[in-house]
PDB file of N, CA and C in Angstrom:
ATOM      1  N   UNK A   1     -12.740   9.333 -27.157  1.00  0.00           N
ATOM      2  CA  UNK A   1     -11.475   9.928 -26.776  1.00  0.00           C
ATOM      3  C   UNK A   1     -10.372   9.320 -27.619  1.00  0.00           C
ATOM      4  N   UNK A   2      -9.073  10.606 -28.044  1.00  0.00           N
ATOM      5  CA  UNK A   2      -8.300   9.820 -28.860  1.00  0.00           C
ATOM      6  C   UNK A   2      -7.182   8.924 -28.440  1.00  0.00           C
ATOM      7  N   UNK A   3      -6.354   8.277 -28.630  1.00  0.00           N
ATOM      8  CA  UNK A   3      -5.370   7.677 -28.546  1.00  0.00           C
ATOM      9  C   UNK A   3      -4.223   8.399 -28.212  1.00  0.00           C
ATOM     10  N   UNK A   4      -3.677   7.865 -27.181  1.00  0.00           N
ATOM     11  CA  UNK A   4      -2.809   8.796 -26.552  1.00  0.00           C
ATOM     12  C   UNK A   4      -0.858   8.768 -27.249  1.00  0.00           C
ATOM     13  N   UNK A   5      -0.930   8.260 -28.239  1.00  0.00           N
ATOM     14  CA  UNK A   5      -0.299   8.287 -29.469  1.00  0.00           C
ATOM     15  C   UNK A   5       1.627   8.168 -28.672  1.00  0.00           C
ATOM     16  N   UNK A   6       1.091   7.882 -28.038  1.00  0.00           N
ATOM     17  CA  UNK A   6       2.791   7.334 -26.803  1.00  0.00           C
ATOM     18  C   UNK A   6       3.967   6.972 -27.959  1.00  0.00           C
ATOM     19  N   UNK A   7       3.600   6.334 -28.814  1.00  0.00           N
ATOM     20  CA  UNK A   7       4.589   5.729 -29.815  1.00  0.00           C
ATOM     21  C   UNK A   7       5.108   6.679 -30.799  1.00  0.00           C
ATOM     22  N   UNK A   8       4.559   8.233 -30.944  1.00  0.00           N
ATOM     23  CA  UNK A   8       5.180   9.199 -31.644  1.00  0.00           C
ATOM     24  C   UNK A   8       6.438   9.477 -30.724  1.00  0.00           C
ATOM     25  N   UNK A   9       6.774   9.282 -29.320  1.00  0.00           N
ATOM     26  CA  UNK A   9       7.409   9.985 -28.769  1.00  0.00           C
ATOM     27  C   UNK A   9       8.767   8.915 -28.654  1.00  0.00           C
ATOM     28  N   UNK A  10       9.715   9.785 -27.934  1.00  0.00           N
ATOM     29  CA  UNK A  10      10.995   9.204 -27.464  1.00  0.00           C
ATOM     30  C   UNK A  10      10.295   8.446 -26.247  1.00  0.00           C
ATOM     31  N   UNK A  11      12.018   7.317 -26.344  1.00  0.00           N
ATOM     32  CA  UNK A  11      11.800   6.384 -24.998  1.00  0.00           C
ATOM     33  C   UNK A  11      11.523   7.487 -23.833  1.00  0.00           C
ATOM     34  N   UNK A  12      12.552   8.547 -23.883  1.00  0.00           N
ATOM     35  CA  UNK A  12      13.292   9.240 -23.264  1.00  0.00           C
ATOM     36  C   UNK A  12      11.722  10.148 -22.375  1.00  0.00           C
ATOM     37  N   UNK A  13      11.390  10.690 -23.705  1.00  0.00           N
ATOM     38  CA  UNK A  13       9.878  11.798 -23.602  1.00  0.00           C
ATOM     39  C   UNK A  13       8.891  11.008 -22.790  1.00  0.00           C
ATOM     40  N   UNK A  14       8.316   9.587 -22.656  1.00  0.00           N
ATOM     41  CA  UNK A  14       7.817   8.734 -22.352  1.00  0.00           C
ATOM     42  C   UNK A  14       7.750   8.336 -21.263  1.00  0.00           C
ATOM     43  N   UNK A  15       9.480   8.111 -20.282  1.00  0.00           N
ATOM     44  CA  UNK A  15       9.523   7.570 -19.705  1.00  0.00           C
ATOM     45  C   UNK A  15       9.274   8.894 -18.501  1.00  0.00           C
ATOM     46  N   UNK A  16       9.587  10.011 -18.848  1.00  0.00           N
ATOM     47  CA  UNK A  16       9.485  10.970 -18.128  1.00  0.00           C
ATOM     48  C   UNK A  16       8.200  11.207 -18.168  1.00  0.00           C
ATOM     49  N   UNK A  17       7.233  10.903 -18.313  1.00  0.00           N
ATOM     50  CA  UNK A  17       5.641  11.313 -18.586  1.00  0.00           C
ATOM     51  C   UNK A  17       5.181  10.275 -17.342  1.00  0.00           C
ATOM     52  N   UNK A  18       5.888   9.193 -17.621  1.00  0.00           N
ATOM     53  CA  UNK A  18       5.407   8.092 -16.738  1.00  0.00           C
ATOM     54  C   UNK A  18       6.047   7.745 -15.232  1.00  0.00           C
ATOM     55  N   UNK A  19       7.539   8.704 -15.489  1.00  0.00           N
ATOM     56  CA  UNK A  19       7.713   9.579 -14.009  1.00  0.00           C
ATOM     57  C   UNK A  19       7.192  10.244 -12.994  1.00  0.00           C
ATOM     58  N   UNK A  20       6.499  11.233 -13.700  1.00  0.00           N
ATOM     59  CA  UNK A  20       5.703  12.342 -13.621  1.00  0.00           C
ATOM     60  C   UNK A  20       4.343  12.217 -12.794  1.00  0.00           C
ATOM     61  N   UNK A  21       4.077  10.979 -13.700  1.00  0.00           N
ATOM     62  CA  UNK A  21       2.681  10.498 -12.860  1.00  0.00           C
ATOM     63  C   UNK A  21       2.577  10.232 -11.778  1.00  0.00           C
ATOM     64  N   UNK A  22       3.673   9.630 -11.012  1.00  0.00           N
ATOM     65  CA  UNK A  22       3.619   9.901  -9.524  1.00  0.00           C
ATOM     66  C   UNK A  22       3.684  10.905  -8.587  1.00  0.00           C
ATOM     67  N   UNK A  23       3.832  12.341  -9.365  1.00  0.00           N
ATOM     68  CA  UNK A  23       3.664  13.212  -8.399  1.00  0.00           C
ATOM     69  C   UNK A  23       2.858  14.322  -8.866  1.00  0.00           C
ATOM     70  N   UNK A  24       1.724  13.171  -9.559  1.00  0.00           N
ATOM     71  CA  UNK A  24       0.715  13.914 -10.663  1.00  0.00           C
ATOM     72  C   UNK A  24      -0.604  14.102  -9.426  1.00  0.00           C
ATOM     73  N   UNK A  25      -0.068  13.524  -7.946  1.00  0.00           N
ATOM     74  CA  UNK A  25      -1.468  13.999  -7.057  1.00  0.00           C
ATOM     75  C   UNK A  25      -0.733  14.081  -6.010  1.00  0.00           C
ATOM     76  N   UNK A  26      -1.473  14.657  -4.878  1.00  0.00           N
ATOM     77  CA  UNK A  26      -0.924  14.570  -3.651  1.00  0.00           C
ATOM     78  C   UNK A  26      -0.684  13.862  -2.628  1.00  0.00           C
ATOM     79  N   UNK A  27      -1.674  12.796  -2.758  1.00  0.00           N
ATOM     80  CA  UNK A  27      -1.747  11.356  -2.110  1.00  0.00           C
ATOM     81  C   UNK A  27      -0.624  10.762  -2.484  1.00  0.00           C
ATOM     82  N   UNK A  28       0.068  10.543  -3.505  1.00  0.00           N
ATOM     83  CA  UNK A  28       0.913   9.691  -4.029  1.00  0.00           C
ATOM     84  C   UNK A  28       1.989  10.763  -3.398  1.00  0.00           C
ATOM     85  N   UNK A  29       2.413  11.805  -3.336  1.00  0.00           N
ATOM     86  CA  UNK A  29       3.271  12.399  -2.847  1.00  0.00           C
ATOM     87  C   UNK A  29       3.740  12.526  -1.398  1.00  0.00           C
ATOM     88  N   UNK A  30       2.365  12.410  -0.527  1.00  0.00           N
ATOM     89  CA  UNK A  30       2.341  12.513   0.590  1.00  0.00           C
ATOM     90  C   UNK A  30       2.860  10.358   1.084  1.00  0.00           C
ATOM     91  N   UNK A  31       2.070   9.665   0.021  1.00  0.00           N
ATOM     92  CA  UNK A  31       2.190   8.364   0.829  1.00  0.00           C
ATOM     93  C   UNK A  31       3.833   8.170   0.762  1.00  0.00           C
ATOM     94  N   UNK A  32       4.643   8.607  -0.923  1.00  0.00           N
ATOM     95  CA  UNK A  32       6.311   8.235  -0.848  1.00  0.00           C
ATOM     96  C   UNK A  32       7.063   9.566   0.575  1.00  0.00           C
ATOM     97  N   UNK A  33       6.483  10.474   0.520  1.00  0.00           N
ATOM     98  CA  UNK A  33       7.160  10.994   2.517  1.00  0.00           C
ATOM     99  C   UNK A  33       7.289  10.431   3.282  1.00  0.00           C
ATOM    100  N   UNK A  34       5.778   9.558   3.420  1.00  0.00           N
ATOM    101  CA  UNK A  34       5.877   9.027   4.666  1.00  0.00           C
ATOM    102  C   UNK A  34       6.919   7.757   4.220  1.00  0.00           C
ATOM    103  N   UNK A  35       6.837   6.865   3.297  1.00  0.00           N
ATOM    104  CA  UNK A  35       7.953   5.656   2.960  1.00  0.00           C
ATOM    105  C   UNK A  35       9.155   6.548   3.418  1.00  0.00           C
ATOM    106  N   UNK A  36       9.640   7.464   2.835  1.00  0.00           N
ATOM    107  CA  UNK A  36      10.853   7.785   3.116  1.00  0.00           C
ATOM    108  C   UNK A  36      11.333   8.367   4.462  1.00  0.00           C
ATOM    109  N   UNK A  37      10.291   8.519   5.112  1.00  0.00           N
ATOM    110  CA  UNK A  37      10.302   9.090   6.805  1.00  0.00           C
ATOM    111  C   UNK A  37      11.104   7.857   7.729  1.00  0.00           C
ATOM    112  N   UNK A  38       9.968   7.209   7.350  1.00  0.00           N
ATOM    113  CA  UNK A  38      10.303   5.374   7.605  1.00  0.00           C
ATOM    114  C   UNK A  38      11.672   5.145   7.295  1.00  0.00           C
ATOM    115  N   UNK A  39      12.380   5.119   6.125  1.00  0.00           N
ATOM    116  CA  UNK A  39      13.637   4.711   6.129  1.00  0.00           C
ATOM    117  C   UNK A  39      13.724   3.635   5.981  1.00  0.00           C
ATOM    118  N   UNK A  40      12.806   2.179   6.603  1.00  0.00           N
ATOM    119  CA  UNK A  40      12.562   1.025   5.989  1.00  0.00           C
ATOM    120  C   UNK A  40      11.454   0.480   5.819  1.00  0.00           C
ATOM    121  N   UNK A  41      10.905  -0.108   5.142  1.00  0.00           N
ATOM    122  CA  UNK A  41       9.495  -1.164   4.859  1.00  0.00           C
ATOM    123  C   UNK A  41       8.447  -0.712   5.853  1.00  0.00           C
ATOM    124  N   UNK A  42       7.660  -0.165   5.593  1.00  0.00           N
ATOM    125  CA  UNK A  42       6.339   0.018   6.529  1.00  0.00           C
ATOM    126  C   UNK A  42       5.400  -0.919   6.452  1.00  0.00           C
ATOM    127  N   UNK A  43       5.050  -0.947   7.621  1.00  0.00           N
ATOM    128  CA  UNK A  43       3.699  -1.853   7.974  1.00  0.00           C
ATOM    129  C   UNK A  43       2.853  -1.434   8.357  1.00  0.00           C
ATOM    130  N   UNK A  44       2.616  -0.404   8.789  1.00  0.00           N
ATOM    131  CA  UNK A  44       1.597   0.405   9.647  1.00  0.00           C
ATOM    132  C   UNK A  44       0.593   0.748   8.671  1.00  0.00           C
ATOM    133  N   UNK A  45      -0.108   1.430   9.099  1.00  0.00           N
ATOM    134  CA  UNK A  45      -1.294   1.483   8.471  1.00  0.00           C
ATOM    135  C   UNK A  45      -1.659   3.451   8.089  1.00  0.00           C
ATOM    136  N   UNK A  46      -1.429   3.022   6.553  1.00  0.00           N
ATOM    137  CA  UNK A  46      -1.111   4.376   5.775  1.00  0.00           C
ATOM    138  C   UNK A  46      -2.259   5.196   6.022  1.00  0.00           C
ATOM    139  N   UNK A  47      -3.499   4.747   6.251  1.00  0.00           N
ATOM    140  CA  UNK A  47      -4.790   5.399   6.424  1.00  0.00           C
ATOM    141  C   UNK A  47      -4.553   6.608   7.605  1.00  0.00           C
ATOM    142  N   UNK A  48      -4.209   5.961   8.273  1.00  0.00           N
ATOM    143  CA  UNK A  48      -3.892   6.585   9.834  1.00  0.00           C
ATOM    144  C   UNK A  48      -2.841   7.926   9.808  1.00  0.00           C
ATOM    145  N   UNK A  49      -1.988   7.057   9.056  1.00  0.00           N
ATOM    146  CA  UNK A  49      -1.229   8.484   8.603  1.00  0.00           C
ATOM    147  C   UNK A  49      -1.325   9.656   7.196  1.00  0.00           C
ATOM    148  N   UNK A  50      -2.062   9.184   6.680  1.00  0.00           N
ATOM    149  CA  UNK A  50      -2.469   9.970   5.337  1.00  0.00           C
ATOM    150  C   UNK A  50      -3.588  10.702   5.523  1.00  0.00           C
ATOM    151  N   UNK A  51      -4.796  10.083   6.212  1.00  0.00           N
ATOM    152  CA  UNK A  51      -5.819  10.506   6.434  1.00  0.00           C
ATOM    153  C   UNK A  51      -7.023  10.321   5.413  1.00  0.00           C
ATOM    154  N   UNK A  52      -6.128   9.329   4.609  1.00  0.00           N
ATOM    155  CA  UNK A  52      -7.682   9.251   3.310  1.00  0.00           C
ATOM    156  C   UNK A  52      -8.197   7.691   3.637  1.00  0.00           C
ATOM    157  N   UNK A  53      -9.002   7.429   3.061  1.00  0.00           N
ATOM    158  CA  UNK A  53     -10.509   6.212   2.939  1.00  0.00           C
ATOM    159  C   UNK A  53      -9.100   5.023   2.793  1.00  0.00           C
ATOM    160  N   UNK A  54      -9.263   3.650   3.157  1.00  0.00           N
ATOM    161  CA  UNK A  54      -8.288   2.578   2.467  1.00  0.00           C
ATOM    162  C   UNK A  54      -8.217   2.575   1.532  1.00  0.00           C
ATOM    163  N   UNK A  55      -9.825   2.672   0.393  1.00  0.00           N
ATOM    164  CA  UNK A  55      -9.512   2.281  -0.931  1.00  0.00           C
ATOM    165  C   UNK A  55      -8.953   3.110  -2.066  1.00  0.00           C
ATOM    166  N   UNK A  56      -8.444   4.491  -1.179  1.00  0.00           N
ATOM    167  CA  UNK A  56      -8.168   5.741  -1.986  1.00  0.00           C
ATOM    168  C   UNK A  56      -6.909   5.326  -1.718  1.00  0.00           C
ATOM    169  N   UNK A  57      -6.026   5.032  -0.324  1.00  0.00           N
ATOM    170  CA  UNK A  57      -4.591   4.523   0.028  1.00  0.00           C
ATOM    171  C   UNK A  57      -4.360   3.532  -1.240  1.00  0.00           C
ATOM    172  N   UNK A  58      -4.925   2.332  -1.137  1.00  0.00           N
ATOM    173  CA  UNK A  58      -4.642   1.138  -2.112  1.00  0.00           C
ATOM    174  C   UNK A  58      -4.540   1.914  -3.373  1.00  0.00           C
ATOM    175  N   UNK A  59      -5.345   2.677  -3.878  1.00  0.00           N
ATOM    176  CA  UNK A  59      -5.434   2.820  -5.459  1.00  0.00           C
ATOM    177  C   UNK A  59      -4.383   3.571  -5.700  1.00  0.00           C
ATOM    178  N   UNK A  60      -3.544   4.986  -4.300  1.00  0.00           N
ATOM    179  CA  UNK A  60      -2.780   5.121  -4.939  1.00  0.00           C
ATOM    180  C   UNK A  60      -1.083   4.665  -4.686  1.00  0.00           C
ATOM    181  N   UNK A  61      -1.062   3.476  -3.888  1.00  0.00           N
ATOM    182  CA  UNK A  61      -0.361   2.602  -3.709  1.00  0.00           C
ATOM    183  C   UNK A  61      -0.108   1.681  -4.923  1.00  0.00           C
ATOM    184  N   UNK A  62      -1.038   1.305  -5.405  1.00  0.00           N
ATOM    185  CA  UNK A  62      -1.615   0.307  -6.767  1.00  0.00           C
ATOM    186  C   UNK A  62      -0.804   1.317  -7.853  1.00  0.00           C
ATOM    187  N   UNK A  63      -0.659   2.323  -8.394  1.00  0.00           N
ATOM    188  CA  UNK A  63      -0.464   3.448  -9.255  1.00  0.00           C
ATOM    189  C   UNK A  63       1.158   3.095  -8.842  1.00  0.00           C
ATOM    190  N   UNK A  64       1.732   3.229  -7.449  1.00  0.00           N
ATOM    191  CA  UNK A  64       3.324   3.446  -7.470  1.00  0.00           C
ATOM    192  C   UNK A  64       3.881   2.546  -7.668  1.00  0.00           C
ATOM    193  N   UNK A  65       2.848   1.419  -6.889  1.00  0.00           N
ATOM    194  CA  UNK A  65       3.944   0.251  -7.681  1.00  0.00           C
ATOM    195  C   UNK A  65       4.025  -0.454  -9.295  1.00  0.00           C
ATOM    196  N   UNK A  66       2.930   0.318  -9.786  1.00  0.00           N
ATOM    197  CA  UNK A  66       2.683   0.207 -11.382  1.00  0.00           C
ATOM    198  C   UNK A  66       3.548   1.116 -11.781  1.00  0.00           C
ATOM    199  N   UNK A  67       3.786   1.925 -11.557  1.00  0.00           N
ATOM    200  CA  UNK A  67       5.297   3.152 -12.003  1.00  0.00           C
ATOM    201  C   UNK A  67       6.717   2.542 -11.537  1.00  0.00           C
ATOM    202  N   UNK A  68       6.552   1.570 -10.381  1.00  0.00           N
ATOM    203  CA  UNK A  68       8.024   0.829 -10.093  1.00  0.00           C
ATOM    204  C   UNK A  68       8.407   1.536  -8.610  1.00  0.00           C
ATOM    205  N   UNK A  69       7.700   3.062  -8.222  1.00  0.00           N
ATOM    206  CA  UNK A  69       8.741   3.420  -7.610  1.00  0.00           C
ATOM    207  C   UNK A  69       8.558   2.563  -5.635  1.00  0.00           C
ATOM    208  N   UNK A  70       7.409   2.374  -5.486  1.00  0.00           N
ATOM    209  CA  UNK A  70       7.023   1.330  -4.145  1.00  0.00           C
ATOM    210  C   UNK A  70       6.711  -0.003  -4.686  1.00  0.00           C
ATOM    211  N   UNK A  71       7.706  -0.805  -3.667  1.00  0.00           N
ATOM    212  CA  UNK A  71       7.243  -2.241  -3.662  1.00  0.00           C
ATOM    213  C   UNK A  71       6.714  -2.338  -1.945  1.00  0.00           C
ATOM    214  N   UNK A  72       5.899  -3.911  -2.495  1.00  0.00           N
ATOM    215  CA  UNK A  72       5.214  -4.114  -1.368  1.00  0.00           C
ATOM    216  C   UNK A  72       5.140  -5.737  -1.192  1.00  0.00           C
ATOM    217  N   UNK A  73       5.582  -6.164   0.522  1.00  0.00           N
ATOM    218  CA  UNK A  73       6.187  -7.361   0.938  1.00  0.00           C
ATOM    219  C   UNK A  73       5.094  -8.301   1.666  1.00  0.00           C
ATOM    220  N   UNK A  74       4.040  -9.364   1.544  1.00  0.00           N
ATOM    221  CA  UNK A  74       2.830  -9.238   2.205  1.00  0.00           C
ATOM    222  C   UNK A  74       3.591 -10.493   3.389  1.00  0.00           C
ATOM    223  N   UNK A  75       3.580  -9.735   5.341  1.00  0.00           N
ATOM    224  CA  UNK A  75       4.121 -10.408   5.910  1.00  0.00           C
ATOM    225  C   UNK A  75       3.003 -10.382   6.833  1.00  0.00           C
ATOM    226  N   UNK A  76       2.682 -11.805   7.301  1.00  0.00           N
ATOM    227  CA  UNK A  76       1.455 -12.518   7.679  1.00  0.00           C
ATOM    228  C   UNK A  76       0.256 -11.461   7.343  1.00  0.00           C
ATOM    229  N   UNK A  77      -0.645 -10.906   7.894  1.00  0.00           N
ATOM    230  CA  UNK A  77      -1.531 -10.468   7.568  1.00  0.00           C
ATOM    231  C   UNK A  77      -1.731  -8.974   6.976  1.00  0.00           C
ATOM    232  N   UNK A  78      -0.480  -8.249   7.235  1.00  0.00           N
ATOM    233  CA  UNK A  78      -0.574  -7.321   6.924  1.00  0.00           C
ATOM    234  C   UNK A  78       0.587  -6.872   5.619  1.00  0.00           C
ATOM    235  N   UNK A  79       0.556  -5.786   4.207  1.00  0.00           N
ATOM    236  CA  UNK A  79       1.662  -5.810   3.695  1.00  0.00           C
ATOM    237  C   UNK A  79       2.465  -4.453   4.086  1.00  0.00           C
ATOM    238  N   UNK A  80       3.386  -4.713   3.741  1.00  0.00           N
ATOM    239  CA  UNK A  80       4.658  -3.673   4.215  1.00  0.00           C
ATOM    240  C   UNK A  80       4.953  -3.159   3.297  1.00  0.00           C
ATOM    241  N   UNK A  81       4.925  -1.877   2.707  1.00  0.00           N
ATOM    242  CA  UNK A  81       5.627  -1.237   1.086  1.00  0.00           C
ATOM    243  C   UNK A  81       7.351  -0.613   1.568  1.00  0.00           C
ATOM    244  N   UNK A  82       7.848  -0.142   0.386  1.00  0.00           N
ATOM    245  CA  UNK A  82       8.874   0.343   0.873  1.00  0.00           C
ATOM    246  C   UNK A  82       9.219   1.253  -0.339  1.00  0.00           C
ATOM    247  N   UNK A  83      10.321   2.294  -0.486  1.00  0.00           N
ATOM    248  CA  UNK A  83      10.686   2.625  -1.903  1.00  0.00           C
ATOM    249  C   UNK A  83      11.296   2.002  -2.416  1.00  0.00           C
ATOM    250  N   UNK A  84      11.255   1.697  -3.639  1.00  0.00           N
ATOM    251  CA  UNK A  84      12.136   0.633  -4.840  1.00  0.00           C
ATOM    252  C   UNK A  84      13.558   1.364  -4.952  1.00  0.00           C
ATOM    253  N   UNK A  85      14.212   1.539  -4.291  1.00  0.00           N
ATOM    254  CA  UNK A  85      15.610   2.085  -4.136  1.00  0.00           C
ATOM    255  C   UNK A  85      16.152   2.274  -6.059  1.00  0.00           C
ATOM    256  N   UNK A  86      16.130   0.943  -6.567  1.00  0.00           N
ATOM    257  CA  UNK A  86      17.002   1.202  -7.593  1.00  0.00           C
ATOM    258  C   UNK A  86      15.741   1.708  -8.671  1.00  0.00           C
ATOM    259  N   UNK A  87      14.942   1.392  -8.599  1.00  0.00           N
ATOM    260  CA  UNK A  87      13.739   2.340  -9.687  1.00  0.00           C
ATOM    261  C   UNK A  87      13.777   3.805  -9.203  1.00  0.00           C
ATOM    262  N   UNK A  88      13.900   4.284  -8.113  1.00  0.00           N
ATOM    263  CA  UNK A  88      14.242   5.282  -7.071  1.00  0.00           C
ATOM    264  C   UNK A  88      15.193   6.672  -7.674  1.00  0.00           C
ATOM    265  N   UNK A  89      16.428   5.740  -7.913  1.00  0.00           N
ATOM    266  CA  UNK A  89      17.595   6.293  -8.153  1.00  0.00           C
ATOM    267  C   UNK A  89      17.630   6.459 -10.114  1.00  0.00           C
ATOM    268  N   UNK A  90      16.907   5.066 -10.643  1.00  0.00           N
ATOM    269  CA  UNK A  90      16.475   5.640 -11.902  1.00  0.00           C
ATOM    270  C   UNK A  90      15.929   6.577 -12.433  1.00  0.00           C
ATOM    271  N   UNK A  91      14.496   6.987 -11.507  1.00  0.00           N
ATOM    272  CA  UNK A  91      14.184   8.133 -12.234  1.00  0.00           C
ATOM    273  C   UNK A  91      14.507   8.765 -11.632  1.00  0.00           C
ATOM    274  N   UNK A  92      14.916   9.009 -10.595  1.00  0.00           N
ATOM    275  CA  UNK A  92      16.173  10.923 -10.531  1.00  0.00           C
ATOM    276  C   UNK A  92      17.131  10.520 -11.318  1.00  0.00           C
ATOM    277  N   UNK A  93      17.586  10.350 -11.828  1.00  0.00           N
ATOM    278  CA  UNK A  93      18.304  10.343 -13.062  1.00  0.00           C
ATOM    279  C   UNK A  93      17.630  10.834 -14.245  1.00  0.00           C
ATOM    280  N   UNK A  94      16.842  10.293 -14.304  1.00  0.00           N
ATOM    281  CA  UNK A  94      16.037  10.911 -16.413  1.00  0.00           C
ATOM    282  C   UNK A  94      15.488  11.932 -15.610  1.00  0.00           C
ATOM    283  N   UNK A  95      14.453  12.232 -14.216  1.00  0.00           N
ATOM    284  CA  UNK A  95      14.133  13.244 -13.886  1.00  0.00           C
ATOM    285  C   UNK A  95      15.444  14.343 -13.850  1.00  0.00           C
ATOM    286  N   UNK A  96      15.962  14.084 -13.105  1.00  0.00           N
ATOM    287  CA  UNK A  96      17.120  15.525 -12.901  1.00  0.00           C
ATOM    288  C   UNK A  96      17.612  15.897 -14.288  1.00  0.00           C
ATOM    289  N   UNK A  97      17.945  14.905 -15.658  1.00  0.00           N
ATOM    290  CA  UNK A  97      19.033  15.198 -16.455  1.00  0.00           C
ATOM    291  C   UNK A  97      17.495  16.332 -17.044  1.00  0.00           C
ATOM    292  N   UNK A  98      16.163  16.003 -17.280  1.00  0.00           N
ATOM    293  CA  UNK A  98      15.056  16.371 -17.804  1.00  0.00           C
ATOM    294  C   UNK A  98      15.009  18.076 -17.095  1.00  0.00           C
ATOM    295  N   UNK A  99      14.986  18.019 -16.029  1.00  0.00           N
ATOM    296  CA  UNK A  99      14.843  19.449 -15.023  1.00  0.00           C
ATOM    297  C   UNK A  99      16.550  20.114 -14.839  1.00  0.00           C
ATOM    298  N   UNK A 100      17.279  19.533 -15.652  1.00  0.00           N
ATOM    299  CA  UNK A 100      18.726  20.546 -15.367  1.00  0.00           C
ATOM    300  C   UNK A 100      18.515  21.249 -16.645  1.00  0.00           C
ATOM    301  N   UNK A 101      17.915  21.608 -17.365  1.00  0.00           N
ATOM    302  CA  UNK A 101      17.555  22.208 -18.426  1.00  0.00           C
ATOM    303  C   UNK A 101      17.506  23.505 -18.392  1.00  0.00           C
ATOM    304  N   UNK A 102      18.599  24.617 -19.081  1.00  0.00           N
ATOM    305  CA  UNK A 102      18.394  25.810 -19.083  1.00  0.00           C
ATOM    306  C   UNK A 102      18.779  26.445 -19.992  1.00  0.00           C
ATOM    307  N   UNK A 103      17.899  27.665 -20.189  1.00  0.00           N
ATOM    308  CA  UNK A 103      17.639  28.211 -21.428  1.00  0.00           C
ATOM    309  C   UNK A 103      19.693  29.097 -21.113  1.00  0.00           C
ATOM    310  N   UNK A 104      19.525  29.277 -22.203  1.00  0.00           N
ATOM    311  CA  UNK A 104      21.420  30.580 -22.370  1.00  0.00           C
ATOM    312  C   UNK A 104      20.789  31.463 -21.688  1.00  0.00           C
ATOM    313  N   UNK A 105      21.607  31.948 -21.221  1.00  0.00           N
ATOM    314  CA  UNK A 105      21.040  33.305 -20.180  1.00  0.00           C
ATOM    315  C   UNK A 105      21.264  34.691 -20.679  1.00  0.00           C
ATOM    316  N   UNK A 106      22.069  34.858 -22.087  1.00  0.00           N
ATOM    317  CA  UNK A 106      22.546  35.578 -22.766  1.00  0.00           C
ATOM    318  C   UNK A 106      21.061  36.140 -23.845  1.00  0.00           C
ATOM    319  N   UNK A 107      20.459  34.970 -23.617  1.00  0.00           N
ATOM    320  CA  UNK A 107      19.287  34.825 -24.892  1.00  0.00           C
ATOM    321  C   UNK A 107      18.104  35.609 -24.084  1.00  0.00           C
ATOM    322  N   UNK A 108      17.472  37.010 -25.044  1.00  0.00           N
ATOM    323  CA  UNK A 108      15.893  37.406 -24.711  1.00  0.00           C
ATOM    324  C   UNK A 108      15.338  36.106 -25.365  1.00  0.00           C
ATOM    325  N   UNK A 109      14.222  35.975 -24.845  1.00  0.00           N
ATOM    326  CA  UNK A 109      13.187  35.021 -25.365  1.00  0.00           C
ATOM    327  C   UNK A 109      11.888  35.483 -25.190  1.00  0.00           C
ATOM    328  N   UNK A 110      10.787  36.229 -26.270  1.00  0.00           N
ATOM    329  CA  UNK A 110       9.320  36.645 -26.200  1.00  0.00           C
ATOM    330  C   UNK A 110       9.750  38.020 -25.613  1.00  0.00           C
TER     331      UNK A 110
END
């Protein structure tokens, strides 16, 4: 397999690719709802509410906080994630400026 050649591109092109990836499945989409349902730091137990295996929760827990957008607080035995507020508010920023994109409306195109 080839090289995924990341370094031809903009910061810009890049960072939005690596945005993206978090709502590149549904697990990862469904686990930042429930964070944001919450409103603060969860502790509970995502299985219960997601409905998938633990090690499918962890891996794609493991994925958000490798993208920045969930952190996670380990308080006595159990850990608590939450959304990364200011990584949060970063990428809706490059996301939105990326998706306010519109063609002239004046213009046929194909």
């Amino acid at each position: 397999m080839g090289l995924a050649k990341t370094e031809i591109f903009t910061d810009a092109q890049n960072q939005i690719a690596i945005f993206a990836k978090a709502f590149g499945h549904p697990a990862r989409v469904a686990i930042l709802q429930q964070l944001f349902q919450m409103d603060s730091c969860y502790c509970g137990n995502l299985v219960d509410e997601i409905g998938l295996a633990q090690p499918t929760i962890s891996q794609h827990l493991k994925e958000l906080r490798n993208l920045g957008l969930v952190k996670g607080n380990v308080e006595g035995t159990s850990v608590c994630y939450c959304i990364d507020k200011e990584n949060w508010a970063a990428m809706k920023a490059v996301m939105g400026d990326f998706l306010d994109q519109d063609l002239p409306e004046n213009e046929d195109c194909c």
